[in-house]
C-alpha atoms as a PDB file:
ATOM      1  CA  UNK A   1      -6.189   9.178  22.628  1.00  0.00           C
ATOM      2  CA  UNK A   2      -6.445   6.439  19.769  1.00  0.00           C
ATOM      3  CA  UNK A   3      -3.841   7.448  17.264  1.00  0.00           C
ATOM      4  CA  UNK A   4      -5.422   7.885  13.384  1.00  0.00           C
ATOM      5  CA  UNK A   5      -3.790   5.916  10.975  1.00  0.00           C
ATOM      6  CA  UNK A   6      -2.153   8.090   7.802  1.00  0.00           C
ATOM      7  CA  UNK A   7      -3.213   7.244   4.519  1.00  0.00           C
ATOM      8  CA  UNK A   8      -3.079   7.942   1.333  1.00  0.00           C
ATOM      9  CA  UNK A   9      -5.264   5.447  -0.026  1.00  0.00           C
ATOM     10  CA  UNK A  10      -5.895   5.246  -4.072  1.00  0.00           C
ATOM     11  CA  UNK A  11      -7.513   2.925  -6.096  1.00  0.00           C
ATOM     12  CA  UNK A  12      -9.070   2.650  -9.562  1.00  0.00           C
ATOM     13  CA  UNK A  13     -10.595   0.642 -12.290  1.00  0.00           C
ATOM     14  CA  UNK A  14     -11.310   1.939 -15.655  1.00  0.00           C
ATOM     15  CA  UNK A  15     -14.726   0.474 -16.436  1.00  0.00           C
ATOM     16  CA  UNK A  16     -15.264  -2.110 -13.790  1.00  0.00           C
ATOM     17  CA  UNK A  17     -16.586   0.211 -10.596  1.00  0.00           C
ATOM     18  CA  UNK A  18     -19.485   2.303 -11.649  1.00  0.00           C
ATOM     19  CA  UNK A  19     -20.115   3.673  -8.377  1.00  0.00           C
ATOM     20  CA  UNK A  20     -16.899   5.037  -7.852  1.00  0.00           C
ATOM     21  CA  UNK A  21     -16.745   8.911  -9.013  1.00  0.00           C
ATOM     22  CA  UNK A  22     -13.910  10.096 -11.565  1.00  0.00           C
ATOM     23  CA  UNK A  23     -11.216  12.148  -9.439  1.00  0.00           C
ATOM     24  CA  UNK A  24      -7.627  13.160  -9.361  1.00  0.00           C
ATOM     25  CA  UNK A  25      -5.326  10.763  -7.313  1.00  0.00           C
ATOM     26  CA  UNK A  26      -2.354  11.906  -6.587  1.00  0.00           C
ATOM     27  CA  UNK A  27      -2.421  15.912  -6.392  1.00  0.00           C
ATOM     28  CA  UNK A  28       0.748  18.082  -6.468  1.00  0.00           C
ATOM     29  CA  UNK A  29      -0.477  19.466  -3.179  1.00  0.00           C
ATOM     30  CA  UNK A  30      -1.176  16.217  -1.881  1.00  0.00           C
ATOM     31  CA  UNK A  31       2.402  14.605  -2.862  1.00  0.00           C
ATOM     32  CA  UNK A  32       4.394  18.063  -1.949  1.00  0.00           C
ATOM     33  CA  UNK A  33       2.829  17.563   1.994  1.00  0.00           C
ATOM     34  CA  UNK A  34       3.964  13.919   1.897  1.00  0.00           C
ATOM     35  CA  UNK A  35       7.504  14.927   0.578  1.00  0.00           C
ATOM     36  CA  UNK A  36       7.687  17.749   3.380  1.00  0.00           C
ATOM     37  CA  UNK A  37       7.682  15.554   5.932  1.00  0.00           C
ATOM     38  CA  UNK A  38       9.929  12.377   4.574  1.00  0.00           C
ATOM     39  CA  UNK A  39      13.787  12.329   3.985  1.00  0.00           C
ATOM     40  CA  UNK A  40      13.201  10.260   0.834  1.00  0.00           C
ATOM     41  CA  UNK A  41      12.195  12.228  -2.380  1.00  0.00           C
ATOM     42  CA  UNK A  42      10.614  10.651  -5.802  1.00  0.00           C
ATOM     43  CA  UNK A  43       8.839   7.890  -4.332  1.00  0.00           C
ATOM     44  CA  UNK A  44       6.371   8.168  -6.574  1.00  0.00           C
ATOM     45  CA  UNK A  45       8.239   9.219  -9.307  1.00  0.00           C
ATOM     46  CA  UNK A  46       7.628   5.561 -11.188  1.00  0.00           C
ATOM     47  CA  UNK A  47       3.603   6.170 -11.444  1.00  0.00           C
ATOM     48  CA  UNK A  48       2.543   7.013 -14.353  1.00  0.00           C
ATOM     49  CA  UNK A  49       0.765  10.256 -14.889  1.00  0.00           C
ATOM     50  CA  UNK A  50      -2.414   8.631 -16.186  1.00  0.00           C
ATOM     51  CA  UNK A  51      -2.895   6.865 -13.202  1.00  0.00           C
ATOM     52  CA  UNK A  52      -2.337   9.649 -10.521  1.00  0.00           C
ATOM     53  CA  UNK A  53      -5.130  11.989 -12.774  1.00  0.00           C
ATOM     54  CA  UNK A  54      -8.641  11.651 -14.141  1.00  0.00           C
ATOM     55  CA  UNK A  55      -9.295   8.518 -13.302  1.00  0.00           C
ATOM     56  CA  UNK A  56     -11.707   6.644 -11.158  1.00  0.00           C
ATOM     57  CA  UNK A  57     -10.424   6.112  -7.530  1.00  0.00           C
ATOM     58  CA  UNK A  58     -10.546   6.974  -4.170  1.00  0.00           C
ATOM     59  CA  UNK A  59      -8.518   9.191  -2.828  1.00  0.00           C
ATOM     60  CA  UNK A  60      -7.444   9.877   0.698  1.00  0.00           C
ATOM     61  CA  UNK A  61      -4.864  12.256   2.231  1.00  0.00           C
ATOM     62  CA  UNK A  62      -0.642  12.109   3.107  1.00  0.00           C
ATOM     63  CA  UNK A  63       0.542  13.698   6.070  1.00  0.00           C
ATOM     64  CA  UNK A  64      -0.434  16.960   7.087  1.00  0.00           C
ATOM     65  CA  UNK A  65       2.093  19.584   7.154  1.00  0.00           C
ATOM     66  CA  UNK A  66       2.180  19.685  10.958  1.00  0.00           C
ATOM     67  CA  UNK A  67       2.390  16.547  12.325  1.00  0.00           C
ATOM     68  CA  UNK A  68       1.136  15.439  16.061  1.00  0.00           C
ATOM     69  CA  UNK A  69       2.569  12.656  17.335  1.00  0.00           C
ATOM     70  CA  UNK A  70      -0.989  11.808  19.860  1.00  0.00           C
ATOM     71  CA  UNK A  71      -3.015  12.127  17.234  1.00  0.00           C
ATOM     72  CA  UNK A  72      -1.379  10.124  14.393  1.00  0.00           C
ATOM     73  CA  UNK A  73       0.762   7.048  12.775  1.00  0.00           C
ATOM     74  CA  UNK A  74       3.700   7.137  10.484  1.00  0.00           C
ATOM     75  CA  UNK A  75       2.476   4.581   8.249  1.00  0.00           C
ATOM     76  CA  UNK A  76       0.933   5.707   4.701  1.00  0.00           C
ATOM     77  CA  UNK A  77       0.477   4.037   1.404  1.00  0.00           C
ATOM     78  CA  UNK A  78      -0.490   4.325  -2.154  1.00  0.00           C
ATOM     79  CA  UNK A  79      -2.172   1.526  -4.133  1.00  0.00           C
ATOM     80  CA  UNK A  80      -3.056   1.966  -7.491  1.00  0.00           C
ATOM     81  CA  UNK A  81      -5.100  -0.750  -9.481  1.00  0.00           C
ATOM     82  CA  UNK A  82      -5.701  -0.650 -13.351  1.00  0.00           C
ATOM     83  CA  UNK A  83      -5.825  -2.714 -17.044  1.00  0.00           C
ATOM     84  CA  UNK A  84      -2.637  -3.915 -17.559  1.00  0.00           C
ATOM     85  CA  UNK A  85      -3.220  -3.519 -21.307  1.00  0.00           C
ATOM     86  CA  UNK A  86      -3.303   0.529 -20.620  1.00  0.00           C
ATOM     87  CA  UNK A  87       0.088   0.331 -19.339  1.00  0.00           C
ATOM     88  CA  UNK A  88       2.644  -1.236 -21.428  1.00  0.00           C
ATOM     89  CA  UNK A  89       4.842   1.375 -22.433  1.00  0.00           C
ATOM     90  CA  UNK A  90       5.300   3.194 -18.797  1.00  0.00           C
ATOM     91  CA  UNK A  91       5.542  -0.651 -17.134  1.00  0.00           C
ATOM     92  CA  UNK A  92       8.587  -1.068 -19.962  1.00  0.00           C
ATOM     93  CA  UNK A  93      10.250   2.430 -19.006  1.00  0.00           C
ATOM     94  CA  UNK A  94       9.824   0.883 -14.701  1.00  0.00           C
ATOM     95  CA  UNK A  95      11.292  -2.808 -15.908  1.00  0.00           C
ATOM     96  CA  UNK A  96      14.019  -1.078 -17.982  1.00  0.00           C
ATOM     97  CA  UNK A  97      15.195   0.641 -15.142  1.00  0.00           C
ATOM     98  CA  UNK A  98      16.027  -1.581 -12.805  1.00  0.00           C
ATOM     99  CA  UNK A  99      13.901  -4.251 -10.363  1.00  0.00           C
ATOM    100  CA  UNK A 100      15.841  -4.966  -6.942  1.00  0.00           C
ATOM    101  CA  UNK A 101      13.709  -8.306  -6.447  1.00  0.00           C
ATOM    102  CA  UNK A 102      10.561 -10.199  -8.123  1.00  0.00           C
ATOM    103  CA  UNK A 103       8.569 -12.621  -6.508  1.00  0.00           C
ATOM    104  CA  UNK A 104       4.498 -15.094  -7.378  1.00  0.00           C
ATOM    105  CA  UNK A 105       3.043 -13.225  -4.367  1.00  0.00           C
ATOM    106  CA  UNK A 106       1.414 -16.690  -3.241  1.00  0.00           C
ATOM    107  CA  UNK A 107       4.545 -18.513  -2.090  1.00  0.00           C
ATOM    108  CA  UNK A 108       5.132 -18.989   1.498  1.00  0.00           C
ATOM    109  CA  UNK A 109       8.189 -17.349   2.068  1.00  0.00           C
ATOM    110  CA  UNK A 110       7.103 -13.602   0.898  1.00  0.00           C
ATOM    111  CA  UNK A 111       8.169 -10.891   3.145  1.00  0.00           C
ATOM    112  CA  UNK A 112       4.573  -9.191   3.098  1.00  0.00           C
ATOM    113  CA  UNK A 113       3.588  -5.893   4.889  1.00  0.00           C
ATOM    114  CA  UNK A 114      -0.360  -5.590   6.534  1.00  0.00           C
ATOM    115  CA  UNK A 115       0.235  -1.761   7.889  1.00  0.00           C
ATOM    116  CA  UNK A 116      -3.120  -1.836   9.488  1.00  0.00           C
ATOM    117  CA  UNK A 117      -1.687  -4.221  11.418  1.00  0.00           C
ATOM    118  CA  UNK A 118       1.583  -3.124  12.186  1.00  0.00           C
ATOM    119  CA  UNK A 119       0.723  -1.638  15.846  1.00  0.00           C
ATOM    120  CA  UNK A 120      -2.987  -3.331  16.351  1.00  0.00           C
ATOM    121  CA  UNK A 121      -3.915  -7.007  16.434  1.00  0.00           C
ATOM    122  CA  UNK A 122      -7.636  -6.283  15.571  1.00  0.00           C
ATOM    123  CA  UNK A 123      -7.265  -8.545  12.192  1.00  0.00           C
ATOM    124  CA  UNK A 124      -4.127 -10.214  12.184  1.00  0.00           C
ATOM    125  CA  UNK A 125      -2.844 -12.139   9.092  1.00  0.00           C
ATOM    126  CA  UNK A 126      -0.249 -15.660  10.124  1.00  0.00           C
ATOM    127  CA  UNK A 127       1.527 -14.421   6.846  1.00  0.00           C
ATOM    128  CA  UNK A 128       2.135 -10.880   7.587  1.00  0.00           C
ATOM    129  CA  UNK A 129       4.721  -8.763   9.455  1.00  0.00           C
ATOM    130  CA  UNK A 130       7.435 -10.927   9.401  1.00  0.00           C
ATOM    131  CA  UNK A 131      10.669 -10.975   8.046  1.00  0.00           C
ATOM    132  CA  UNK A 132      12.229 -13.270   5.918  1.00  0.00           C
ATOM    133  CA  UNK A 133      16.345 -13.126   5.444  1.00  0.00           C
ATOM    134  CA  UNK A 134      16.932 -11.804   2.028  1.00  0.00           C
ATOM    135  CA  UNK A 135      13.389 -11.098   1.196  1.00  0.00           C
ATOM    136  CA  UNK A 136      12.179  -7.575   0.505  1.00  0.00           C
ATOM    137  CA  UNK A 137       8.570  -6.135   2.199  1.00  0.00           C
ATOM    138  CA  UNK A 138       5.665  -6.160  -0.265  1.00  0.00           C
ATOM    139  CA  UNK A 139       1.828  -5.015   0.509  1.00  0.00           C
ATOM    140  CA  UNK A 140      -0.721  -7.577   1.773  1.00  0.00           C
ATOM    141  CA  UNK A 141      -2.543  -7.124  -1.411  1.00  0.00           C
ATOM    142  CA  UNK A 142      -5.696  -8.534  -0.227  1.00  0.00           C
ATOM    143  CA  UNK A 143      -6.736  -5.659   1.209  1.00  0.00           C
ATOM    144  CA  UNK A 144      -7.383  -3.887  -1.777  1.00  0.00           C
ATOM    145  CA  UNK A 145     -10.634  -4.801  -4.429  1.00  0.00           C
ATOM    146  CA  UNK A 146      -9.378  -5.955  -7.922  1.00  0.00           C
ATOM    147  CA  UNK A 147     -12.431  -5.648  -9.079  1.00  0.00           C
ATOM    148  CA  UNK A 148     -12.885  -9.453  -8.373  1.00  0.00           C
ATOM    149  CA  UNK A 149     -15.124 -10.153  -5.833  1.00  0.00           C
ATOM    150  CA  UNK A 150     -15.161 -10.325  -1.848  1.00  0.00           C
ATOM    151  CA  UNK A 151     -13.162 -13.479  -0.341  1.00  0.00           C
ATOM    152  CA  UNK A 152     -14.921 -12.486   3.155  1.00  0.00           C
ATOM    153  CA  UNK A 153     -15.922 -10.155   5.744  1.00  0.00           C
ATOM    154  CA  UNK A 154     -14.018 -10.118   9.311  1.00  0.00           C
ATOM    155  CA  UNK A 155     -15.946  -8.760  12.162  1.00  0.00           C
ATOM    156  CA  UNK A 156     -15.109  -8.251  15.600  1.00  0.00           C
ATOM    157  CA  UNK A 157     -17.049  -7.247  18.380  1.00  0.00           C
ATOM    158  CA  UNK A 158     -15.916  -5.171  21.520  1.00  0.00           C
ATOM    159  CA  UNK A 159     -17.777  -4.625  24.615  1.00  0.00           C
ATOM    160  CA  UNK A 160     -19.398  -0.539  24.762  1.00  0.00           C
ATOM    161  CA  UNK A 161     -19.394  -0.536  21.031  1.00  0.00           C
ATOM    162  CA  UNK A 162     -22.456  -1.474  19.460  1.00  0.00           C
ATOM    163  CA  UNK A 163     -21.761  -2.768  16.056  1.00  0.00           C
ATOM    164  CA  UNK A 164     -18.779  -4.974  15.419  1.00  0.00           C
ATOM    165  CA  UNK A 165     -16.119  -4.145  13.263  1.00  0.00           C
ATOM    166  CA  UNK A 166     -15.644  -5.236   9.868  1.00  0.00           C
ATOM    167  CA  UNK A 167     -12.679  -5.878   7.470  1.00  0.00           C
ATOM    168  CA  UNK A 168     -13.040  -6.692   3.745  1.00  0.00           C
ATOM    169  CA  UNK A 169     -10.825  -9.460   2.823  1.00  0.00           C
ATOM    170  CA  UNK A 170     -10.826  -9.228  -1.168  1.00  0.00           C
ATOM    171  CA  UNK A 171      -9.813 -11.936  -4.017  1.00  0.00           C
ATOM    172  CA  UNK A 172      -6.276 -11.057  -5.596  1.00  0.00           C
ATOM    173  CA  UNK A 173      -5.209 -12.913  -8.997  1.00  0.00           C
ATOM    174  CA  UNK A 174      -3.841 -16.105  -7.967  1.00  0.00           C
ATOM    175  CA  UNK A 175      -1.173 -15.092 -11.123  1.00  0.00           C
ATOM    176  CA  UNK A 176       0.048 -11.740  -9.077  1.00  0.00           C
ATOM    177  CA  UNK A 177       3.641 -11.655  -9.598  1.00  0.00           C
ATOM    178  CA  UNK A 178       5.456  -8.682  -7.593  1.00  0.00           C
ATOM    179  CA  UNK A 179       8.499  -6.320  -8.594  1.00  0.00           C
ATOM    180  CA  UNK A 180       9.997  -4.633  -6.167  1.00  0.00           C
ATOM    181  CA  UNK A 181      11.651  -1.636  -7.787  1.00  0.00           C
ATOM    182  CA  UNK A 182      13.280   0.588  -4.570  1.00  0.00           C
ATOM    183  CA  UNK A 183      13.110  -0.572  -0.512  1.00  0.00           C
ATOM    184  CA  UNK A 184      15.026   0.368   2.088  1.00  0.00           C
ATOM    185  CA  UNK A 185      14.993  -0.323   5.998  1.00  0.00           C
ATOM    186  CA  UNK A 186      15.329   2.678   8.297  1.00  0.00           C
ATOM    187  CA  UNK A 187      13.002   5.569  10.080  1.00  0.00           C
ATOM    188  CA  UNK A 188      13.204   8.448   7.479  1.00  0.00           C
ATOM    189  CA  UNK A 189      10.071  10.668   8.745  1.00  0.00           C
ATOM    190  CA  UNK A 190      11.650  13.648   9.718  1.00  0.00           C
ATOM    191  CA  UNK A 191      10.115  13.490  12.758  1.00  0.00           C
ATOM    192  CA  UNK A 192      10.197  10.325  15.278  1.00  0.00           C
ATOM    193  CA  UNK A 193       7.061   9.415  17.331  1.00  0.00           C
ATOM    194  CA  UNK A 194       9.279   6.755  18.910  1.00  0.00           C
ATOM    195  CA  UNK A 195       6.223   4.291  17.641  1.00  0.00           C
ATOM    196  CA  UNK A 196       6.302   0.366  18.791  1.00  0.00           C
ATOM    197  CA  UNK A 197       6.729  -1.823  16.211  1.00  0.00           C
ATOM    198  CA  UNK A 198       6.393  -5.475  16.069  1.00  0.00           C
ATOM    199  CA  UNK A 199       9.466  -7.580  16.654  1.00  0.00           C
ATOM    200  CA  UNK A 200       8.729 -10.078  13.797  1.00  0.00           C
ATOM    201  CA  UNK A 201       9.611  -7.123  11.354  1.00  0.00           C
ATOM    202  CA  UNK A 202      13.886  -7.249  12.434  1.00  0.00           C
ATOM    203  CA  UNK A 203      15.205  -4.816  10.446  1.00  0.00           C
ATOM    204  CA  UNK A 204      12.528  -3.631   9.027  1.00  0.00           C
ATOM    205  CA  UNK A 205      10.651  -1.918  12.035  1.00  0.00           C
ATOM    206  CA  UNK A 206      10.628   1.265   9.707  1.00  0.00           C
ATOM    207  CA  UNK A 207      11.244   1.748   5.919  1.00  0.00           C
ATOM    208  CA  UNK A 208       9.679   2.065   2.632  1.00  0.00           C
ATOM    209  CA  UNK A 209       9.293   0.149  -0.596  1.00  0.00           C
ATOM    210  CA  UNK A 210       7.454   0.265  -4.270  1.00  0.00           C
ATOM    211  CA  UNK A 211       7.538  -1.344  -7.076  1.00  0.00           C
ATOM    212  CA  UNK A 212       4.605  -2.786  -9.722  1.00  0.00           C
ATOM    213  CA  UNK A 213       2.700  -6.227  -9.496  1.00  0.00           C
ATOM    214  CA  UNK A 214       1.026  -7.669 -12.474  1.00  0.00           C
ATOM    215  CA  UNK A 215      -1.536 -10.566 -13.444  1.00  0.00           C
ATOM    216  CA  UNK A 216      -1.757 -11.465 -17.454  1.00  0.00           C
ATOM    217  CA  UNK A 217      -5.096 -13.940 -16.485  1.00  0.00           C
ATOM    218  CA  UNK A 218      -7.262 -10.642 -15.286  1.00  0.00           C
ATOM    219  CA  UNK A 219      -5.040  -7.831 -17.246  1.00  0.00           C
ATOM    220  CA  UNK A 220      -4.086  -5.904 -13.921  1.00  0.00           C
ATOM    221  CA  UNK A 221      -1.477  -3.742 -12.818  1.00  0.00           C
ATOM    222  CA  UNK A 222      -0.636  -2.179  -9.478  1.00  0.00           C
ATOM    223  CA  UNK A 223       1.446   0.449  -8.949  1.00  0.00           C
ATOM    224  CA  UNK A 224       2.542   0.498  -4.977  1.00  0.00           C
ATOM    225  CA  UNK A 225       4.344   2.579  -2.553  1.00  0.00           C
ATOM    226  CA  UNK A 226       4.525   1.755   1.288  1.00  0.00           C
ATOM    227  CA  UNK A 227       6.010   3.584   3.763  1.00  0.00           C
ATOM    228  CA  UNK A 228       5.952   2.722   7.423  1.00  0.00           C
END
């Protein structure tokens, strides 16, 4: 059976999506079911508490607390778009403790992460899932709406299914710069689905990283985990 892809999936505007309903993104119960089944604790610890309540976003769901290996992935991710302007004080408390690595996300050499792609080629990206020596993963952040428009729409059909796929590519700011603020390589689900993973990622077959990304032309900020 097709494995399901785990996701925790959270984005928000304040003021630019009017069809997207006010909810809470990150819940306790939501976070404490992630945390049950990973080795690494306070992932999220960086987000600010504004942006993981009563705000407008969608929200998905972590890993359940009982976790099938036929039935799901070990991949899961929070994004978390917003006004820069709205942050300035909690993005000062992340910078003053420490960034591991900054990067423009448009140069060539970034070390960036598609995770719907890591065990599928259904939309793969040249520029993704591949490692570059003494680079650090960061999302592919143009799968996620800025609230600046639609770059295009992928579609793909398959024979017995009678629509094609689709995947939204979206505009990013072409100012995005990246801080990486914790990553580490390694498998720390405390469980192992002994999942294939492409050989362009080296070292970095399994591991985690977060960290903020920022654009002073549009006033965003994104607040990232990934963890694969």
């Amino acid at each position: 059976m097709n494995k399901i892809i785990l996701l925790i999936v959270l984005m928000f505007f304040f003021g630019c999506i009017n069809s997207i309903r006010p909810v809470k993104i990150i819940s306790t119960k939501q976070q404490k079911s992630f945390e049950k089944n990973y080795q690494i604790d306070g992932l999220f610890d960086f987000v600010p508490e504004l942006a993981k309540k009563n705000t407008f976003g969608i929200t998905g769901f972590p890993p359940p607390d009982s976790i099938n290996c036929h039935y799901v992935n070990q991949n899961s991710y929070v994004i978390i778009i917003s006004n820069k302007s709205d942050y300035s004080e909690d993005l000062k408390k992340v910078f003053d403790k420490g960034v591991i690595y900054t990067t423009n996300y448009y140069i060539d050499s970034n070390f960036i992460i598609d995770i719907t792609e890591l065990k599928r080629t259904l939309f793969p990206v040249a520029k993704c899932n591949t490692y570059h020596k003494g680079k650090y993963p960061i999302p592919y952040f143009e799968n996620y709406d800025f609230g600046l428009g639609v770059k295009e729409i992928l579609k793909k059909q398959f024979d017995g299914e009678p629509r094609p796929r689709r995947h939204t590519v979206y505009n990013i700011p072409e100012d995005l710069k990246v801080y990486v603020i914790g990553a580490r390589a390694g498998n720390f689900w405390k469980f192992d689905c002994k999942e294939n993973r492409l050989e362009t990622l080296g070292k970095w077959k399994h591991g985690y990283s977060k960290g903020v990304a920022v654009s002073d032309k549009y006033d965003r900020v994104v607040f990232w985990v990934i963890v694969w």
